[in-house]
Protein backbone atom coordinates (compact mmCIF):
# COMPACT_ATOMS: atom_id res chain seq x y z
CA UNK A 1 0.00 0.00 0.00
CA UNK A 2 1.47 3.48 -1.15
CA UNK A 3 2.23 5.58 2.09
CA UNK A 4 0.19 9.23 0.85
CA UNK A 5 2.07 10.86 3.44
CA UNK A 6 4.49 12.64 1.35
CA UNK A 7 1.40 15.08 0.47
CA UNK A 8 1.41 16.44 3.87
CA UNK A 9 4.58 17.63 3.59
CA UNK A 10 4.77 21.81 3.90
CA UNK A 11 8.24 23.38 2.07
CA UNK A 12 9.49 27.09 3.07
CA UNK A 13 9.52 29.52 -0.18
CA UNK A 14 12.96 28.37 -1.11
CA UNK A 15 12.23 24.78 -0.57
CA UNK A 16 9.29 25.17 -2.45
CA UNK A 17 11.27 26.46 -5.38
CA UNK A 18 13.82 23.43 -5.14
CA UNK A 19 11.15 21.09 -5.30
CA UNK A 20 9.53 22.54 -8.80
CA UNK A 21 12.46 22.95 -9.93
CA UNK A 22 13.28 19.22 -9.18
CA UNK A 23 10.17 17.06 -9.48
CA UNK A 24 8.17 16.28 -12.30
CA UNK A 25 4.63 14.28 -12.48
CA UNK A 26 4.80 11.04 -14.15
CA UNK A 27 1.60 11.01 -16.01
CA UNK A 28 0.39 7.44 -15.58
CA UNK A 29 -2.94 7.26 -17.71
CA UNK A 30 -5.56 5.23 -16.63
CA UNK A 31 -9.66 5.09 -18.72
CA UNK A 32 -12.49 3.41 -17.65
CA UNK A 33 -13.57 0.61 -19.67
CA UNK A 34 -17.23 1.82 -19.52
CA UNK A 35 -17.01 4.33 -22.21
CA UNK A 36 -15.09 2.26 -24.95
CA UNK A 37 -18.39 1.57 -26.04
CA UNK A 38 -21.57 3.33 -26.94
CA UNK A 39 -24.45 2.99 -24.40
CA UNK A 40 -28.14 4.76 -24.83
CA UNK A 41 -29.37 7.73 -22.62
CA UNK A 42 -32.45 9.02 -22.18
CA UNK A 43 -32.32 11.51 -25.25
CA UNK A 44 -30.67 9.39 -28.05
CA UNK A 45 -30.32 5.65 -28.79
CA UNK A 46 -26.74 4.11 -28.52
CA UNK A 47 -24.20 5.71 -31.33
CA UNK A 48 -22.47 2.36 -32.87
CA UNK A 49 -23.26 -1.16 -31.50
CA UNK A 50 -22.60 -2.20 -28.59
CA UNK A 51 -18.75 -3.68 -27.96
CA UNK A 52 -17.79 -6.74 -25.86
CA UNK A 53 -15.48 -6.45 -23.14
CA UNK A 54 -12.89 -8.21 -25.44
CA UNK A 55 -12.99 -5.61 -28.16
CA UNK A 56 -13.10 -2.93 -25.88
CA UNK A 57 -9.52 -4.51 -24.38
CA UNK A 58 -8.56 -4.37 -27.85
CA UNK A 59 -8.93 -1.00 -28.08
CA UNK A 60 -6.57 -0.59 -24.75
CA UNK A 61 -3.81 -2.62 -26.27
CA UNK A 62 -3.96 -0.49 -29.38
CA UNK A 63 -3.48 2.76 -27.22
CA UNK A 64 -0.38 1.67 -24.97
CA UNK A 65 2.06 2.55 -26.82
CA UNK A 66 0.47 5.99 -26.65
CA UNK A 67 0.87 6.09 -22.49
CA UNK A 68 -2.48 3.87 -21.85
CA UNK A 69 -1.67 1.66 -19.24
CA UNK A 70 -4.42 1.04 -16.61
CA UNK A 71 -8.10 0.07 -16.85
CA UNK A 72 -10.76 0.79 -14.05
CA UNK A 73 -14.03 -1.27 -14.44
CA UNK A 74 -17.56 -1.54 -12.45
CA UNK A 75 -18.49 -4.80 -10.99
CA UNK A 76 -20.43 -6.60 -11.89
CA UNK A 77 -21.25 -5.54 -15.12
CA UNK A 78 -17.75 -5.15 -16.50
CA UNK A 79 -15.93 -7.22 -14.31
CA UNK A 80 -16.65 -10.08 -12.19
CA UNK A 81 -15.91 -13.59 -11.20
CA UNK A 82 -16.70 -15.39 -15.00
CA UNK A 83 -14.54 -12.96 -16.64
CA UNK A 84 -11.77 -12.52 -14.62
CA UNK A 85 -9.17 -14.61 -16.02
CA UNK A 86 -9.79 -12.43 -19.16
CA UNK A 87 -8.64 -9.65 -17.74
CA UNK A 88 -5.48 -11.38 -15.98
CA UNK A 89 -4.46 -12.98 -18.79
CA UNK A 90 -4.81 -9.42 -21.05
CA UNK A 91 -2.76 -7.89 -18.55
CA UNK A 92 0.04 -10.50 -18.57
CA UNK A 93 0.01 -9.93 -22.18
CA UNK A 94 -0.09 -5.95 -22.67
CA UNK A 95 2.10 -5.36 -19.72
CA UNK A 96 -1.28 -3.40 -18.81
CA UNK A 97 -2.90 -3.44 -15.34
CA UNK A 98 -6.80 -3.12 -14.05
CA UNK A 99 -6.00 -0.03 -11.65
CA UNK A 100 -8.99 -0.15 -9.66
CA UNK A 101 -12.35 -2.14 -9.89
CA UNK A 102 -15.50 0.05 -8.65
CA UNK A 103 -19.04 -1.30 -6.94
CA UNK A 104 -21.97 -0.40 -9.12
CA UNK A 105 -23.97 1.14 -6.50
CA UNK A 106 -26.46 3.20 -8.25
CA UNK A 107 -27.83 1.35 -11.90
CA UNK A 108 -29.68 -1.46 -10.60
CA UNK A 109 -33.45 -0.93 -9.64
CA UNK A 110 -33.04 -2.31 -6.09
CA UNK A 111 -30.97 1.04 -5.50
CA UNK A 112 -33.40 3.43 -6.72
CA UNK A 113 -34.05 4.81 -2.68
CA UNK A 114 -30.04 4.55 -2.09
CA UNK A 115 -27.15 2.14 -1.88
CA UNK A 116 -25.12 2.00 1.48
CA UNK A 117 -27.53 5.13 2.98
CA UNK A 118 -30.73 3.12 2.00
CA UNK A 119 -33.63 3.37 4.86
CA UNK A 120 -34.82 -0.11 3.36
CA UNK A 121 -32.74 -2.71 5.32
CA UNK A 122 -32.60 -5.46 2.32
CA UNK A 123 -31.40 -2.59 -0.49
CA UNK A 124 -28.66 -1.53 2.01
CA UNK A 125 -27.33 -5.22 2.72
CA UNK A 126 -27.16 -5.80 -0.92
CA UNK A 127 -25.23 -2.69 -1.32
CA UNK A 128 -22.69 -3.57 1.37
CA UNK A 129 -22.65 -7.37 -0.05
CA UNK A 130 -21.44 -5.61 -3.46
CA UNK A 131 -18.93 -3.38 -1.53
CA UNK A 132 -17.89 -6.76 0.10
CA UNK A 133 -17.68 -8.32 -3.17
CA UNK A 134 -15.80 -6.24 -5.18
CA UNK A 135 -13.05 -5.65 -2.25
CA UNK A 136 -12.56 -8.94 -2.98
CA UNK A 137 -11.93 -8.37 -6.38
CA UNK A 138 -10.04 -5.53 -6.07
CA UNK A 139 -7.68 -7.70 -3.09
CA UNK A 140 -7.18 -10.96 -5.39
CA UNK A 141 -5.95 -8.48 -8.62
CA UNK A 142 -3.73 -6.52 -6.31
CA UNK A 143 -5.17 -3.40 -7.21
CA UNK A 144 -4.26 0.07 -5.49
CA UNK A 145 -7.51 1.22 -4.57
CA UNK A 146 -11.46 0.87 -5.02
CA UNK A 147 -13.45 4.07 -5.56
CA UNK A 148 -16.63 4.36 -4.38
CA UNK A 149 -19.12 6.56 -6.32
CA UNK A 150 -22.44 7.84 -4.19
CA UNK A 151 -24.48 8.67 -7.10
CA UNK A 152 -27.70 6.93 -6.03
CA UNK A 153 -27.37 8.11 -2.51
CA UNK A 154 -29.20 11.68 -1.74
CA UNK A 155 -32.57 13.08 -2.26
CA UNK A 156 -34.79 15.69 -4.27
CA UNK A 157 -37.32 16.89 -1.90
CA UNK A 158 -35.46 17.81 1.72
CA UNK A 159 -38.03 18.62 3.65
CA UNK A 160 -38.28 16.01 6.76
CA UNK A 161 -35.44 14.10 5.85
CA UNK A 162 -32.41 12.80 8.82
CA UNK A 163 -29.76 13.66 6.77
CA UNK A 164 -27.05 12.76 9.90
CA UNK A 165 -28.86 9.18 9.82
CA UNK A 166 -28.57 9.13 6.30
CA UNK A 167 -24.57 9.86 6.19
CA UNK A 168 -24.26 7.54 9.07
CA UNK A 169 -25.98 4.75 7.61
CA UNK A 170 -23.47 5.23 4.12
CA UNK A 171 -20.48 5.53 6.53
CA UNK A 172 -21.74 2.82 8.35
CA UNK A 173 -22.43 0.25 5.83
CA UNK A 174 -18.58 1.40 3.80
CA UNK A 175 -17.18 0.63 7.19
CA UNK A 176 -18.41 -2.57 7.57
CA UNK A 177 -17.87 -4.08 4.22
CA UNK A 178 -14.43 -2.69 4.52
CA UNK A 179 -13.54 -4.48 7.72
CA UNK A 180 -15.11 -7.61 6.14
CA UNK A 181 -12.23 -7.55 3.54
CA UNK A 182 -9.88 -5.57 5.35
CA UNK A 183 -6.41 -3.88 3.95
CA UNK A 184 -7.70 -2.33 0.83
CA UNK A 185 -7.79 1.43 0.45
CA UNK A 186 -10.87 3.13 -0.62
CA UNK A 187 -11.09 6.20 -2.63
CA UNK A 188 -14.54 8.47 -2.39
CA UNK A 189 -15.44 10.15 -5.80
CA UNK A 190 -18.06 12.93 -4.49
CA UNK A 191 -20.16 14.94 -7.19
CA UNK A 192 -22.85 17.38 -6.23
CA UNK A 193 -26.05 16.49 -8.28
CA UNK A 194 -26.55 13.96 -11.22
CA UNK A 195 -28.57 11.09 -11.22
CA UNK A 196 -29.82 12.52 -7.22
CA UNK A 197 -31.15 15.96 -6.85
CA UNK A 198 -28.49 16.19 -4.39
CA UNK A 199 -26.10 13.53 -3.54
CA UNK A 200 -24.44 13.17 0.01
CA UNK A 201 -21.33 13.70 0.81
CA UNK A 202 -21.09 15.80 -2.73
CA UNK A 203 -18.43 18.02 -2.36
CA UNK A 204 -14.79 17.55 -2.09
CA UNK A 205 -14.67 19.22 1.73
CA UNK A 206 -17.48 16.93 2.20
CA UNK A 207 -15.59 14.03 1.05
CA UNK A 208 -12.99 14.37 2.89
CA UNK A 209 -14.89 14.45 6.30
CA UNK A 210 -16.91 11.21 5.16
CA UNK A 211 -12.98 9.65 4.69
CA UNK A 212 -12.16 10.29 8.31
CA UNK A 213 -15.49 9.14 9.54
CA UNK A 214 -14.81 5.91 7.80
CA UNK A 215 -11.99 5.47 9.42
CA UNK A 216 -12.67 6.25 12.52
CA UNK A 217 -15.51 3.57 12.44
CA UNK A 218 -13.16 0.87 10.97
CA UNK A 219 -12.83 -1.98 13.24
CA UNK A 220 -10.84 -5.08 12.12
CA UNK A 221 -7.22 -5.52 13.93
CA UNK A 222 -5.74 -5.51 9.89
CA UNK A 223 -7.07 -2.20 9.46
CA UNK A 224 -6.14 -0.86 12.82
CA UNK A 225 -2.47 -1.39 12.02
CA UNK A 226 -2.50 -0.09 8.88
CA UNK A 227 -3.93 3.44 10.23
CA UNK A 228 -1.96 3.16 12.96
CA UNK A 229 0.80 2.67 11.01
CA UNK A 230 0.41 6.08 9.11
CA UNK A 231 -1.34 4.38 6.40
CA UNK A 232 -4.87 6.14 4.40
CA UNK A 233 -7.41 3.61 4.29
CA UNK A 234 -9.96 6.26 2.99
CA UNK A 235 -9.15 8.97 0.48
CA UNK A 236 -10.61 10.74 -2.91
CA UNK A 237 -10.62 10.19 -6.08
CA UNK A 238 -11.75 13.93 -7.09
CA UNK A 239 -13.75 14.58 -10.58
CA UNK A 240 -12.54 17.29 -12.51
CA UNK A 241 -16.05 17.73 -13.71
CA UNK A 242 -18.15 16.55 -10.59
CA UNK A 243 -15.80 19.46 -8.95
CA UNK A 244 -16.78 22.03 -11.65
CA UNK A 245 -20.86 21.19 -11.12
CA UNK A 246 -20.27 22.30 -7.70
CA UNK A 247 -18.90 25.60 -8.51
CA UNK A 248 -15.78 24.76 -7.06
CA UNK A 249 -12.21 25.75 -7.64
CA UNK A 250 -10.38 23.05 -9.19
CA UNK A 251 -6.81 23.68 -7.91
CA UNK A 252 -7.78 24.52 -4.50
CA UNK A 253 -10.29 21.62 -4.29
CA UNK A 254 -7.24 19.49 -5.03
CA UNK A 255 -5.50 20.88 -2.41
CA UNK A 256 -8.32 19.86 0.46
CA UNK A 257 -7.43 16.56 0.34
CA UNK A 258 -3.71 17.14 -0.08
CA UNK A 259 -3.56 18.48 2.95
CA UNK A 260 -4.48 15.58 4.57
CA UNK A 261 -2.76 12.83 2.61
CA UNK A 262 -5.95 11.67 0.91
CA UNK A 263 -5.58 12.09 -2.50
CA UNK A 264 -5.78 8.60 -4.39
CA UNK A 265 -6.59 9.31 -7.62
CA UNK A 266 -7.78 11.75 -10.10
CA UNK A 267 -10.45 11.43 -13.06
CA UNK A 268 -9.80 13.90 -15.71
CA UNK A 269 -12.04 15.79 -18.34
CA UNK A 270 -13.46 19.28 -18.62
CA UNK A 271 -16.80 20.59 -18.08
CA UNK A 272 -17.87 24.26 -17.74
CA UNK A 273 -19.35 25.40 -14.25
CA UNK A 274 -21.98 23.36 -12.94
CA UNK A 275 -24.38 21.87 -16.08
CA UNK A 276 -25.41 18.33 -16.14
CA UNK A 277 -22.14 15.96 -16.13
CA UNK A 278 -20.77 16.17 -19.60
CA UNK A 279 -17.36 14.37 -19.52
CA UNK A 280 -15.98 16.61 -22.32
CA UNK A 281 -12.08 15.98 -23.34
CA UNK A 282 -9.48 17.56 -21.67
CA UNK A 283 -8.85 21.44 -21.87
CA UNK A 284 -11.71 21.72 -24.43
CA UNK A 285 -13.47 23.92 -21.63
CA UNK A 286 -11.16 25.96 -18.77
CA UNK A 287 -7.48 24.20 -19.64
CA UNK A 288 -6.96 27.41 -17.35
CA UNK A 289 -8.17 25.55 -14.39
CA UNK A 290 -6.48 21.89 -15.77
CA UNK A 291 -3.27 23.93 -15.52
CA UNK A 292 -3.61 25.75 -12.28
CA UNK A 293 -4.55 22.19 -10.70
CA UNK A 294 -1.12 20.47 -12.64
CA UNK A 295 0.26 22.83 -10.87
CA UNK A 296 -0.79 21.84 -7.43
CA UNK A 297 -0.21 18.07 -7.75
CA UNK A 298 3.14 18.94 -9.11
CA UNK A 299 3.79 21.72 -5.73
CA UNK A 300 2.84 18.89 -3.34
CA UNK A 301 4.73 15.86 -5.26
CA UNK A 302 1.35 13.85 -6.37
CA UNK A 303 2.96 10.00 -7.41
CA UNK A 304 -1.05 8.83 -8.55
CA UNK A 305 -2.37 8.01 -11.60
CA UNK A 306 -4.13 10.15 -14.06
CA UNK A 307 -7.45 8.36 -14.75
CA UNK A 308 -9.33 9.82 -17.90
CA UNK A 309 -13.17 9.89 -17.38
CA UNK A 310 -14.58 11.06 -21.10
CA UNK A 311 -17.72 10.41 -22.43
CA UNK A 312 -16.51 10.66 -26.18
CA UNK A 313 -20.30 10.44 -28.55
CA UNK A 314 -19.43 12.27 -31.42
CA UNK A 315 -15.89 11.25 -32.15
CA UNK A 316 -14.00 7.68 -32.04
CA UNK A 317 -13.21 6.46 -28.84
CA UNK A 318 -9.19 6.33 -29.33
CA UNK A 319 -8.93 10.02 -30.80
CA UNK A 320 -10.61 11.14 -28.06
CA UNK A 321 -8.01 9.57 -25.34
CA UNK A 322 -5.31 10.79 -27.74
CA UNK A 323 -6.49 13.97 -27.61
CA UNK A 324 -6.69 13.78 -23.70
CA UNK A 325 -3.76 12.18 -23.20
CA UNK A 326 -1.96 15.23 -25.13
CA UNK A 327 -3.82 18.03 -23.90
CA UNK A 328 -2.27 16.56 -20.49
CA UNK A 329 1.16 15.98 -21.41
CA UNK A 330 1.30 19.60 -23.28
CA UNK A 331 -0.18 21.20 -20.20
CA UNK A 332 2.56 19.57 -18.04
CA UNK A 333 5.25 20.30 -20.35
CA UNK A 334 4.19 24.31 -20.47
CA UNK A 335 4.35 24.36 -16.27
CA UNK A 336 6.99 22.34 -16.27
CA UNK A 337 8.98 24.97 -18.27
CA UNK A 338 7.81 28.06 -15.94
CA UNK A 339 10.72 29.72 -13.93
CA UNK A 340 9.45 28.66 -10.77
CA UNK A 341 11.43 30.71 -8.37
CA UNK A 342 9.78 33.63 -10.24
CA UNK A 343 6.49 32.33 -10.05
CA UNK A 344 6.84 31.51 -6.24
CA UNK A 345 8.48 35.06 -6.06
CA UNK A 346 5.51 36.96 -7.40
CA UNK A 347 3.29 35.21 -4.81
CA UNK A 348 5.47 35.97 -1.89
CA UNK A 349 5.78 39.37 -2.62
CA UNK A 350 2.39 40.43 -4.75
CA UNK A 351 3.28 44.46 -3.84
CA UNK A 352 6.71 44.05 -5.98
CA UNK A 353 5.44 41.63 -8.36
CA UNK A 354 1.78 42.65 -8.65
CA UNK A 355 0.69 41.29 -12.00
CA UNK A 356 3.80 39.75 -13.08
CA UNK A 357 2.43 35.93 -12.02
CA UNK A 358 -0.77 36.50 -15.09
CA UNK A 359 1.97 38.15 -17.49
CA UNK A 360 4.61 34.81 -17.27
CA UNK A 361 1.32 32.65 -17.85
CA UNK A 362 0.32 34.64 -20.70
CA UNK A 363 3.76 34.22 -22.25
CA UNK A 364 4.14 30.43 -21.29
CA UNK A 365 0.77 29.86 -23.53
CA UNK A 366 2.32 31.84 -26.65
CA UNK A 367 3.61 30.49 -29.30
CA UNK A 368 5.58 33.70 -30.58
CA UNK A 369 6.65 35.65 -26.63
CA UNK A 370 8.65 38.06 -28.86
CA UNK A 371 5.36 39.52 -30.05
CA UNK A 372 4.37 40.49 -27.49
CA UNK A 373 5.59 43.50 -24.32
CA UNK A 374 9.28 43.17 -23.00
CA UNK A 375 8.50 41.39 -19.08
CA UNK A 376 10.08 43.92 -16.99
CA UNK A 377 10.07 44.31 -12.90
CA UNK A 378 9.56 48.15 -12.40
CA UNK A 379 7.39 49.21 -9.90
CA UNK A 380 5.26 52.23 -9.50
C-alpha cells in the first residue's frame, strides 16, 4: 500500500522552489472501460453497436504505446468472477494493469431509494454485499484502490429528511464491508447532483470528512495497524467535472485533500461550471483551471495516476483519449517549463510583483513571446 504521506509535507519559499524545480509528475494514464463503447441515454439511442469487453480490451492494447496503461471497471457488469481470467491474462500480455475495480452502486433498480444510505434494510445489505464483493476483487488483482461513487445516494425533496442518519448509515455500511475484507484502500469520488437531486457527501470538503469518519468507524485488527501505522485507508478520487458542477475551484479543491494525505486518484475531463455531467475531453473547456490544478499536484509531489473519465459520442473512442492524453502531457510540459522561483516570487511578494504571475502565464501559452511587451520588474 502506497504511504500518501508525502502530500502532507509543507516546504518554506525556497524549498518550495527546489522542489519545482526538481520534481516532475509522471503522467500514468488510466480510462475506464465503460465508455469504450456506446451505451443509450435518455435523449438518443446508442451511437455504434454495442462492444464486448474483449474488443473494448482491444482497443486498450492499441493505445499503450500511446501512455495507456491502466483500466478501471464496475463490478459486476464489466468485471466479475466469469470474466476474470480475461482480464489477468490481457494484462500478462499488454504489460497493462486493471487499476482499480469500482461497486456499481447506483444502476440497478433495487438502489433506486439509495445504496449503502438506503432506509430499506434489504437494499442496504445488498449494497454492502457488493462493496464486500468487489473488495474482494479488487484484493485478489492486487489493485491500489477501489473508488466508491455515491451517485444513487441523496434526495430531491429535503423537507423532513435525517440527513445525519442518512450519512451515518453510508459511513456505516462502507465501514463494515471494509472491515469484512480488510487492507484495501478506498477512494470516495463525491459529485454534487446527477442522477440525485443532491447527492451526500457531494463536495470535495465533504468528502474528505466522510474519509475520516470511515476510518474512525473501521474496526478489524488488519485495518487498525494499517492506520496506525500512518497508512490512508480512505481517500478521494476527485472529478474534474463533478468538482466544476459544484462551482468549485479546481486547484484549491485538489489541495483539500492534499492536505491531509488523501488524494488517491484523479479522473480527468473538462466541463464548464456546474451543467449536467458532460465528460468533455481535456482542456476543451477551462485548460486554465487543468493547468492551475497540474500545478498543485506537481507543488505537493502527487505520485497517482491520471485516470481519464470522457464520455466521447461524437468522435472515435481512441482520438478522443489521444487527444486527452496530449492536452495533459502539453499542459505539463508548459508548467513544467515556468521559472518557478519567479512564479513563487511573485506570490510571496504580490506588492513588488503585482501582476507579473498572469503576465509569465500569458507568455508560457504563446507560441511567438517576442510579439508580445518586454517582461520587466519596475514598480510604481
Amino acid at each position: 500500500m502506497q504511504d500518501l504521506r508525502y502530500q502532507t509535507t509543507r516546504r518554506s519559499p525556497a524549498e518550495l522552489i527546489r522542489h519545482l524545480q526538481n520534481f516532475e509528475l509522471k503522467l500514468r494514464f488510466s480510462a475506464g472501460i465503460w465508455f469504450f463503447s456506446g451505451s443509450n441515454s435518455r435523449f438518443h439511442t446508442r451511437y455504434g453497436r454495442e462492444l464486448s469487453i474483449e474488443e473494448r480490451l482491444e482497443k486498450y492494447a492499441a493505445l499503450k504505446q500511446y501512455g495507456l496503461e491502466g483500466i478501471e471497471a464496475h463490478y459486476p457488469n464489466e468485471i466479475n468472477e466469469y470474466n476474470l481470467n480475461l482480464y489477468r491474462d490481457f494484462c500478462r500480455d499488454t504489460g497493462m494493469r486493471v487499476v482499480t475495480v469500482v461497486p456499481n452502486l447506483f444502476y440497478e433498480e433495487q438502489f433506486r431509494h439509495g445504496s449503502l444510505s438506503s432506509p430499506l434494510p434489504a437494499a442496504r445489505q445488498a449494497a454492502i454485499q457488493r462493496v464486500k464483493e468487489t473488495l474482494e476483487i479488487n484484493k485478489e488483482l492486487g489493485t491500489e484502490f477501489m473508488v466508491v461513487w455515491p451517485g444513487i445516494d441523496g434526495y430531491e425533496n429535503p423537507f423532513g429528511i435525517d440527513f445525519i442518519e442518512m450519512r451515518r448509515r453510508f459511513a456505516a455500511g462502507l465501514a463494515e464491508a471494509m472491515d469484512a475484507v480488510p487492507g484495501v484502500r478506498v477512494a470516495i469520488e463525491p459529485k454534487p447532483y446527477e442522477p440525485r437531486g443532491r447527492i451526500i457527501y457531494g463536495t470535495t470538503a465533504e468528502g474528505v470528512l466522510l474519509a475520516e469518519k470511515v476510518e474512525g468507524l473501521l474496526q478489524n485488527r488488519e485495518n487498525k495497524q494499517l492506520l496506525e501505522q500512518g497508512y490512508t485507508l480512505v481517500g478521494l478520487n476527485p472529478e474534474i467535472g463533478h468538482v466544476l458542477m459544484g462551482y468549485e475551484d479546481l486547484p484549491y479543491a485538489l489541495s483539500l485533500p492534499l492536505e491531509y494525505g488523501r488524494l488517491v486518484h484523479t479522473h480527468w475531463n473538462s466541463q464548464p461550471l456546474g451543467n449536467y455531467d458532460q465528460d468533455l475531453n481535456i482542456g476543451v473547456v477551462a485548460p486554465e483551471q487543468a493547468e492551475a490544478a497540474l500545478y498543485v499536484l506537481k507543488m505537493h509531489g502527487y505520485q497517482g495516476w491520471f485516470g481519464l473519465d470522457i464520455n466521447p459520442e461524437r468522435m472515435p473512442v481512441e482520438r478522443a483519449l489521444l487527444n486527452c492524453i496530449d492536452a495533459l502531457r502539453a499542459m505539463n510540459d508548459r508548467i513544467n517549463s515556468l521559472d518557478h522561483e519567479l512564479v513563487v516570487t511573485c506570490l510571496q511578494d504580490p506588492e513588488r510583483y503585482a501582476g507579473y504571475l498572469e503576465a509569465i502565464l500569458i507568455r508560457a501559452r504563446a507560441r511567438k513571446a517576442d510579439i508580445l511587451s518586454p517582461l520587466s520588474f519596475a514598480t510604481s
